[in-house]
C-alpha atoms as a PDB file:
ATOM      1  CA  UNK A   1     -24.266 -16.648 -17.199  1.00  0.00           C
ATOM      2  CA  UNK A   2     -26.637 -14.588 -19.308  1.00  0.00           C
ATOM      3  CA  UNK A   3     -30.080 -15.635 -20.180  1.00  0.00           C
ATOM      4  CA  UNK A   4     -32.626 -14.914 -22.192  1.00  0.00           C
ATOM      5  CA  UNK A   5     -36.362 -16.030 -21.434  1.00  0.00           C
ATOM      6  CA  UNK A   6     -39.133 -15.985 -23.831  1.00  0.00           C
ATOM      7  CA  UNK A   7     -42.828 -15.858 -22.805  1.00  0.00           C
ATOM      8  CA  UNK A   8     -45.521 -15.041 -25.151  1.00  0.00           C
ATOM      9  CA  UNK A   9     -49.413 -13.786 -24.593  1.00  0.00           C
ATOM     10  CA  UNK A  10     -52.131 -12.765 -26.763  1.00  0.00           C
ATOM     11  CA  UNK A  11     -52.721  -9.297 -25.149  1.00  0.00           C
ATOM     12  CA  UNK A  12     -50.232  -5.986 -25.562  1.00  0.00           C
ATOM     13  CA  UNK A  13     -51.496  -5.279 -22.046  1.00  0.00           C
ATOM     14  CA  UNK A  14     -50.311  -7.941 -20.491  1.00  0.00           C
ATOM     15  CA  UNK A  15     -46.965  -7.829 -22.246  1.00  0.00           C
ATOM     16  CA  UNK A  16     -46.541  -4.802 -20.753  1.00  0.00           C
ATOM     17  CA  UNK A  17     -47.339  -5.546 -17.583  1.00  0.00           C
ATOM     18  CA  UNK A  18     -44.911  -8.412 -17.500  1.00  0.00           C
ATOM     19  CA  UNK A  19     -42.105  -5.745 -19.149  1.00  0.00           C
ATOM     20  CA  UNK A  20     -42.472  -3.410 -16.128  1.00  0.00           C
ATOM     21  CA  UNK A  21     -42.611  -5.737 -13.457  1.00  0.00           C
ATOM     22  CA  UNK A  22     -39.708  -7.296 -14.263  1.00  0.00           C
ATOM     23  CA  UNK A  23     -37.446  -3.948 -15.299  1.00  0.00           C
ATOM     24  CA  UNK A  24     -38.834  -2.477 -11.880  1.00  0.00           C
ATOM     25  CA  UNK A  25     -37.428  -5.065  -9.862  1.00  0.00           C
ATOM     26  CA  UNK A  26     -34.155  -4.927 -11.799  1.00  0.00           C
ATOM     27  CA  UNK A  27     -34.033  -8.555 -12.869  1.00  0.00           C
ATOM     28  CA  UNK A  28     -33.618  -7.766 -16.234  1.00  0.00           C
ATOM     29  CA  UNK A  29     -32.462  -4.491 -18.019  1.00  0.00           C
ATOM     30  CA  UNK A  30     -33.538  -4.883 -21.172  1.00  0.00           C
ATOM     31  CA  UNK A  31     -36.521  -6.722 -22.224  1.00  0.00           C
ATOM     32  CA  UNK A  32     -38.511  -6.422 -26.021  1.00  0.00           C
ATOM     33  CA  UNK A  33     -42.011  -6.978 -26.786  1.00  0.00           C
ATOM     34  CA  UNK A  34     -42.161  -8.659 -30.823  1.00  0.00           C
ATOM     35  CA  UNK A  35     -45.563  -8.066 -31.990  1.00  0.00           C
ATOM     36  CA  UNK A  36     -47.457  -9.767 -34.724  1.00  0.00           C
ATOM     37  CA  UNK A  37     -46.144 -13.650 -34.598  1.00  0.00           C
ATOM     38  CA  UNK A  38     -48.379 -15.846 -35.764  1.00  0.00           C
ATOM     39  CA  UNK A  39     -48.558 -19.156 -33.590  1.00  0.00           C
ATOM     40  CA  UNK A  40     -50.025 -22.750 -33.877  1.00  0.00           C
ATOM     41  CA  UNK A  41     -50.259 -25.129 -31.057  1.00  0.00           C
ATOM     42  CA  UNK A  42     -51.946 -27.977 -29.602  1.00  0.00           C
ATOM     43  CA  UNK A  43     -54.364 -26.816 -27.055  1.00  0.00           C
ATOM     44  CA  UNK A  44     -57.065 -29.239 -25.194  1.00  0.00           C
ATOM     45  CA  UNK A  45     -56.799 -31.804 -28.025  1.00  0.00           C
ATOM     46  CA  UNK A  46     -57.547 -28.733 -31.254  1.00  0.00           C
ATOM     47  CA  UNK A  47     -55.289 -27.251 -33.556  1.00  0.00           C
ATOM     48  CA  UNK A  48     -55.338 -23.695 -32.231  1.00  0.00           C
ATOM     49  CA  UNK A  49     -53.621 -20.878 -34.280  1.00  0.00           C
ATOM     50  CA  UNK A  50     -53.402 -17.272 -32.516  1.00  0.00           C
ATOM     51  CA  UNK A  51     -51.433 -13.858 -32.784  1.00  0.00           C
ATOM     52  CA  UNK A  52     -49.192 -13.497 -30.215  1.00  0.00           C
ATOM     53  CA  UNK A  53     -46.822 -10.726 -28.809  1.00  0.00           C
ATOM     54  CA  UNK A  54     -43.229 -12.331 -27.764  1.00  0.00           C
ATOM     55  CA  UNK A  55     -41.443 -11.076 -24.747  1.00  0.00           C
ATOM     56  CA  UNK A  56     -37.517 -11.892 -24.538  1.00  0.00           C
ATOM     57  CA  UNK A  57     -36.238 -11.065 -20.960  1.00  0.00           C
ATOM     58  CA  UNK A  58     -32.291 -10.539 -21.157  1.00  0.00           C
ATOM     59  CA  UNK A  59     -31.462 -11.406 -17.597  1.00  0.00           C
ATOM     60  CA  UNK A  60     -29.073 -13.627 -15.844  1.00  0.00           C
ATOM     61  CA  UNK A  61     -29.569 -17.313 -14.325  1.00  0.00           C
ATOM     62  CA  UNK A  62     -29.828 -16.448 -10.791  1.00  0.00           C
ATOM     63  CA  UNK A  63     -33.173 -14.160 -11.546  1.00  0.00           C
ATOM     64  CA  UNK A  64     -34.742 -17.307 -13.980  1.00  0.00           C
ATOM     65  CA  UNK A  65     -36.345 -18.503 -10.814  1.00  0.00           C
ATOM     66  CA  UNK A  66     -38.019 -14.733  -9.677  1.00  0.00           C
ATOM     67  CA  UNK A  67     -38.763 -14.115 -13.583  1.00  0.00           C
ATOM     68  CA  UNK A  68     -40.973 -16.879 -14.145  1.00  0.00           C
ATOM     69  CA  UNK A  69     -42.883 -16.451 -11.048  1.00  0.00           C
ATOM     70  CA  UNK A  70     -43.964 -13.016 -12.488  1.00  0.00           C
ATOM     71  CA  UNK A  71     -44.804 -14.377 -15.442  1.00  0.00           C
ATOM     72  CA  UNK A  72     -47.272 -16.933 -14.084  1.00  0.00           C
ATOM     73  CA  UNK A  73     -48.206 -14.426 -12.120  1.00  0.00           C
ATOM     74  CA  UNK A  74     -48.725 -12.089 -14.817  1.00  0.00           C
ATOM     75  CA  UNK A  75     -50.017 -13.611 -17.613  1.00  0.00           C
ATOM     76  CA  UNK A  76     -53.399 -14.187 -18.831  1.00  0.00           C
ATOM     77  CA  UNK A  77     -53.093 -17.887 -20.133  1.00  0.00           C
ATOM     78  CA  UNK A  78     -53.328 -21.043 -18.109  1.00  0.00           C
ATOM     79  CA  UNK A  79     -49.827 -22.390 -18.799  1.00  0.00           C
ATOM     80  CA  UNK A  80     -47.541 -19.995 -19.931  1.00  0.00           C
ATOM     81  CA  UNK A  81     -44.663 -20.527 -22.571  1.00  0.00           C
ATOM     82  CA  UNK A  82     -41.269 -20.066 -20.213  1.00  0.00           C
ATOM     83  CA  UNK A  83     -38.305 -20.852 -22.088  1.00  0.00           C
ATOM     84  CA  UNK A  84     -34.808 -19.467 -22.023  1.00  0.00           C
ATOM     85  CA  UNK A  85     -31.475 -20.098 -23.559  1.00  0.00           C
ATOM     86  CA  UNK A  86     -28.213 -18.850 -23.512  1.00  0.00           C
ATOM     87  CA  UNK A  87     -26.162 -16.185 -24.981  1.00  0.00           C
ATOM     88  CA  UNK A  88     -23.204 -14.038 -24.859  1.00  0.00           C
ATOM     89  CA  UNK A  89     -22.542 -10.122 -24.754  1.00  0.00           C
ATOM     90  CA  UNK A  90     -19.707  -9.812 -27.915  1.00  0.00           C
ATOM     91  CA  UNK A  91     -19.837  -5.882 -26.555  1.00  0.00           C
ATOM     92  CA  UNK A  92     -17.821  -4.626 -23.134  1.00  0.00           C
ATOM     93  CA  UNK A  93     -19.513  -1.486 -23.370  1.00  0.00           C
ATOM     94  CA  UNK A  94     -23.181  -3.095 -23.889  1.00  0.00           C
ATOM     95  CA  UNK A  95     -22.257  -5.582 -21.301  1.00  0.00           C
ATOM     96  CA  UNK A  96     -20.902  -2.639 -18.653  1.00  0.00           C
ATOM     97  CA  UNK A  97     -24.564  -1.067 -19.347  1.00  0.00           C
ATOM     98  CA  UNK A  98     -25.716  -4.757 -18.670  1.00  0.00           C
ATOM     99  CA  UNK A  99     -24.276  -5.488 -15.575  1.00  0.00           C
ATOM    100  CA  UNK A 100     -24.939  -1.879 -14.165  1.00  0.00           C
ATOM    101  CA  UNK A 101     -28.475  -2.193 -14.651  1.00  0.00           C
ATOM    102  CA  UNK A 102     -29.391  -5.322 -12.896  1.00  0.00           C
ATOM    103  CA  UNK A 103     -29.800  -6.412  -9.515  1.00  0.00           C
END
């Protein structure tokens, strides 16, 4: 099943960082850093309200596990976002590129 996990951080850096450990180990090969999204969240009791960088990791559900122990690993804040979710390749020759590119 294909996957898609979604991390975010504060620092391009870091993004980065995250990115090329994951594509190096070939859990994912294709991953995209979204910059400028404004978010608001609880933190420690405040309203806190931050720009953020977004990092979706296409992947597959066997590498979730390995992924998000890189991104703990990785990232600069004390609890990481890790989500992920679903979706489908609607494109053989995308998902022949896909499949050949990953572990």
């Amino acid at each position: 099943m294909f996957r898609i996990i979604e991390t975010t951080t504060d620092q391009l850096m870091v993004a980065e960082k995250i990115s090329q450990s994951i594509i190096s180990s070939k859990l994912a090969p294709c991953i995209q850093i979204i910059d400028s999204v404004k978010s608001n969240y609880i933190w420690k009791d405040t309203i806190e309200s931050s720009n953020e960088y977004i990092i979706k990791i296409k992947t597959v559900e066997n590498h979730i596990n390995k992924i998000s122990s890189i991104i703990k690993e990785e990232s600069n804040y004390d609890v990481p976002e890790i989500i992920s979710y679903d979706f489908m390749i609607e494109d053989e020759g995308y998902e022949k590129w896909f499949n050949k590119n990953i572990m």
